[in-house]
C-alpha atoms as a PDB file:
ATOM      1  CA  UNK A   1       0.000   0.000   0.000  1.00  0.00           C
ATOM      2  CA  UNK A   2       1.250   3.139  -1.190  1.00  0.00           C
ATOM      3  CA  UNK A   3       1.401   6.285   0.844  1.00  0.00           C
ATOM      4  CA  UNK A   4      -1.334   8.103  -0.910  1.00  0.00           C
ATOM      5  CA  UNK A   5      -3.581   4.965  -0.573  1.00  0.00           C
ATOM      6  CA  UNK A   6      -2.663   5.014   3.250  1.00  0.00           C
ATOM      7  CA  UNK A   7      -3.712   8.373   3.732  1.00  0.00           C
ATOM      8  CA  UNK A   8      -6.694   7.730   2.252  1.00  0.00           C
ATOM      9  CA  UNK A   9      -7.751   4.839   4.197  1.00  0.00           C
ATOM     10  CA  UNK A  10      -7.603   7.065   7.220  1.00  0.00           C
ATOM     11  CA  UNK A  11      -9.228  10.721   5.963  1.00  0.00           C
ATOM     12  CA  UNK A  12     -11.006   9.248   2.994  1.00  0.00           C
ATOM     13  CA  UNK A  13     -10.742   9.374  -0.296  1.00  0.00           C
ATOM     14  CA  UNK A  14     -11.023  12.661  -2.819  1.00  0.00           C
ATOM     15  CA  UNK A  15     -15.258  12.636  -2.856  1.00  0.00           C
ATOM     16  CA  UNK A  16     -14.673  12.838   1.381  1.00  0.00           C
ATOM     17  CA  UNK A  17     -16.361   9.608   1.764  1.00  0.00           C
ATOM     18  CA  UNK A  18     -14.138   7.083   4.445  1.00  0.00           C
ATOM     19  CA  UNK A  19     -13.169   4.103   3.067  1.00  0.00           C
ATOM     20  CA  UNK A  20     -15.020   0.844   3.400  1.00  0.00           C
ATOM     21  CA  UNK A  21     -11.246  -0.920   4.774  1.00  0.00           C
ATOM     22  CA  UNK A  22     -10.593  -0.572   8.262  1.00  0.00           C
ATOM     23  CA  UNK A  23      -7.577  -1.200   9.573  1.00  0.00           C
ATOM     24  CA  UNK A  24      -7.802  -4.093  12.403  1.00  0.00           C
ATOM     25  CA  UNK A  25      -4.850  -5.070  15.079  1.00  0.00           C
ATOM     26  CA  UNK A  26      -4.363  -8.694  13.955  1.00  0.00           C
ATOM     27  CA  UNK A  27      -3.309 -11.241  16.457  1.00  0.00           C
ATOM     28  CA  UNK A  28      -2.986 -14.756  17.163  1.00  0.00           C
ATOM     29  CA  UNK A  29      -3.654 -17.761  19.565  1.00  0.00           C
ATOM     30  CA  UNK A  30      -3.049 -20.910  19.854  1.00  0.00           C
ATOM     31  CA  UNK A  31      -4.803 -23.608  21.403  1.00  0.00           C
ATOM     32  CA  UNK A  32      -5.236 -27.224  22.029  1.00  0.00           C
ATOM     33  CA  UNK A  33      -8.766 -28.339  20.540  1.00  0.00           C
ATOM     34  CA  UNK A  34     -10.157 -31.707  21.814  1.00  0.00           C
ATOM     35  CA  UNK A  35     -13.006 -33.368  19.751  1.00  0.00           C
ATOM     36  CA  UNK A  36     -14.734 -36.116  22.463  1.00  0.00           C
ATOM     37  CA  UNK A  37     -17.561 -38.228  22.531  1.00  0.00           C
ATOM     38  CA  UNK A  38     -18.120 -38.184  18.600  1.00  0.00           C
ATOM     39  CA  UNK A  39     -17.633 -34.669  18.366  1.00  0.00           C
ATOM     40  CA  UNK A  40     -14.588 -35.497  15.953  1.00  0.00           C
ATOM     41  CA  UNK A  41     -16.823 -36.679  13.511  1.00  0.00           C
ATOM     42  CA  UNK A  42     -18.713 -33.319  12.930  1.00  0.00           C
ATOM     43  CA  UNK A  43     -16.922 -30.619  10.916  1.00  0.00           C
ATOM     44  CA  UNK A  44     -17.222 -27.857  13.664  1.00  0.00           C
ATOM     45  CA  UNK A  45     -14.448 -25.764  12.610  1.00  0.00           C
ATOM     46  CA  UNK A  46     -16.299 -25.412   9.051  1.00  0.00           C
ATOM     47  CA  UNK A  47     -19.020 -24.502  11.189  1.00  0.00           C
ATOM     48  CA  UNK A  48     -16.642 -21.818  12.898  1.00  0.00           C
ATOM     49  CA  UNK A  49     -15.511 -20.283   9.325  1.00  0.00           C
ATOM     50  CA  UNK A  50     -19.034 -19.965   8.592  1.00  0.00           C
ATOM     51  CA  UNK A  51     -19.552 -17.865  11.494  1.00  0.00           C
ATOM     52  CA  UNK A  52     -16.375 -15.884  11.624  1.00  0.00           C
ATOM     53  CA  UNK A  53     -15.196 -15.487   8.370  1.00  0.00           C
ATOM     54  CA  UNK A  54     -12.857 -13.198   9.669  1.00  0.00           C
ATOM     55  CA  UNK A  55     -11.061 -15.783  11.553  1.00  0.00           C
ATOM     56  CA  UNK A  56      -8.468 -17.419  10.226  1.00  0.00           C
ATOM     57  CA  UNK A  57      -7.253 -20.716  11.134  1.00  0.00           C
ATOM     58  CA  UNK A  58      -4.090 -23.328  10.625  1.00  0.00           C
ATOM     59  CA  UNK A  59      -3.889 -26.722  12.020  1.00  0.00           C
ATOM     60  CA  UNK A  60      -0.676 -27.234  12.989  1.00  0.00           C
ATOM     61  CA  UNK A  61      -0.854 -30.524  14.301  1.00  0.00           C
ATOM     62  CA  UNK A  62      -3.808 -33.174  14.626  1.00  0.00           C
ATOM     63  CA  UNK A  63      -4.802 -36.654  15.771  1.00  0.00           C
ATOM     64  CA  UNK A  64      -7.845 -38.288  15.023  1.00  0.00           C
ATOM     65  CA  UNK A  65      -8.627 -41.489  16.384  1.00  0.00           C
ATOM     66  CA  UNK A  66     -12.214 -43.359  16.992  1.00  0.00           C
ATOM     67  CA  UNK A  67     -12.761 -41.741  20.229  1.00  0.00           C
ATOM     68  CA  UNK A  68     -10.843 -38.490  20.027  1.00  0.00           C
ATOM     69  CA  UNK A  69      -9.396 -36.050  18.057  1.00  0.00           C
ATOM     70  CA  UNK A  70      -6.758 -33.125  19.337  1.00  0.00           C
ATOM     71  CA  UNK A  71      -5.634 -30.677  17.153  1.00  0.00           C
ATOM     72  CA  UNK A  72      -3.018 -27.538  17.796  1.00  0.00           C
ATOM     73  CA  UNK A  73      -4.512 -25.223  15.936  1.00  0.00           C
ATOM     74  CA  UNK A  74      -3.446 -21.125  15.180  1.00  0.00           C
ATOM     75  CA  UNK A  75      -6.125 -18.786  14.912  1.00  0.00           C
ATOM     76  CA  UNK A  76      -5.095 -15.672  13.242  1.00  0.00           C
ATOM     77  CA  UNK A  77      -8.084 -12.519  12.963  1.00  0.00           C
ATOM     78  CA  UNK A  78      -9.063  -9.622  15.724  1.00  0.00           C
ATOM     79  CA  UNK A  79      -8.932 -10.326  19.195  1.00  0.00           C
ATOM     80  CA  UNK A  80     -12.763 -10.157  19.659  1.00  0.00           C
ATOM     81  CA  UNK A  81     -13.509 -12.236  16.554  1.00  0.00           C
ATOM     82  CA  UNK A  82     -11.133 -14.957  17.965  1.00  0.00           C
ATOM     83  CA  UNK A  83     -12.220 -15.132  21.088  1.00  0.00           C
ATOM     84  CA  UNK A  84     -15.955 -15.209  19.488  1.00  0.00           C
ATOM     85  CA  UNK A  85     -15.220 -17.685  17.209  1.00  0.00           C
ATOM     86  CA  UNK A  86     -13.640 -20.322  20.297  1.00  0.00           C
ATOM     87  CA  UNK A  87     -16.527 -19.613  22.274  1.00  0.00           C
ATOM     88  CA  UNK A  88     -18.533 -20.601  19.440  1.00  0.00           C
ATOM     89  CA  UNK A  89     -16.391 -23.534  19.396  1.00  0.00           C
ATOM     90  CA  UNK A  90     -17.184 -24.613  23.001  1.00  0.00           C
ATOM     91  CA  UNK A  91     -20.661 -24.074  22.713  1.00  0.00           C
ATOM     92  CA  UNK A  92     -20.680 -27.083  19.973  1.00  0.00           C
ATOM     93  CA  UNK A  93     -18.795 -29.032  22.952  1.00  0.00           C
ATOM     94  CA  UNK A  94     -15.262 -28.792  21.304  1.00  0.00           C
ATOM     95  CA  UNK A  95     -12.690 -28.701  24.418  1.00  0.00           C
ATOM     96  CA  UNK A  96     -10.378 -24.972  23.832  1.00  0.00           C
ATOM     97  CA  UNK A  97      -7.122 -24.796  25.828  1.00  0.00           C
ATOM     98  CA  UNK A  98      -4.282 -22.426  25.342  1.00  0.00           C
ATOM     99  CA  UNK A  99      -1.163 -24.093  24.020  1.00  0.00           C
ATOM    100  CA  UNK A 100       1.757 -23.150  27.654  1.00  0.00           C
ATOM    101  CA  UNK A 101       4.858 -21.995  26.585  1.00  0.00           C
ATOM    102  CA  UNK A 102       4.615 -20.158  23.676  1.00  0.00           C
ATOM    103  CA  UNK A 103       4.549 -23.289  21.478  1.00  0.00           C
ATOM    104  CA  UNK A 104       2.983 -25.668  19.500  1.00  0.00           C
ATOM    105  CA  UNK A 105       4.334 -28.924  19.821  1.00  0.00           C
ATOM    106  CA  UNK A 106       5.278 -29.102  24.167  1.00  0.00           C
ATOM    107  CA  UNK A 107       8.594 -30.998  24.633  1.00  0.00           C
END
């Protein structure tokens, strides 16, 4: 983005109407996502996208097995959004904890 273009995201552009961009403080979490009790099964993170489009996520590490699936998963989007989008994903019973340490993989 060009300097011009910059300014005009923030006064507006040459008709004085503000632009339709905002500019939003990105962040990101991770967390530990446990699928239980056929929960795995159900595609609850498309459900999420659906939801928060804003919210953007990366699996960085998954196991699926017959009884339960854990995934380390980065979620990338504004703070609210995120948190929005992982209470959305414990309301459909999906366990949320915060990866300790700064890391993905613990070890």
């Amino acid at each position: 983005m060009n300097s011009q273009s910059f300014r005009q995201l923030l006064v507006g552009n040459r008709y004085g109407a503000i632009s339709r961009h905002r500019i939003m403080a990105q962040t990101t979490r991770r967390c530990w996502l446990t699928f239980e009790e056929g929960r795995q099964n159900e595609p609850c993170l498309w459900r999420m996208t659906q939801e928060y489009p804003n919210v953007m996520f990366d699996i960085r590490q998954a196991s699926v097995q017959k009884d339960i699936g854990i995934m380390a998963v980065l979620f990338t989007g504004e703070e609210q959004e995120i948190q929005a989008a992982l209470d959305f994903l414990v309301s459909q019973e999906v366990k949320v904890d915060p990866v300790e340490g700064g890391s993905l993989v613990a070890g």
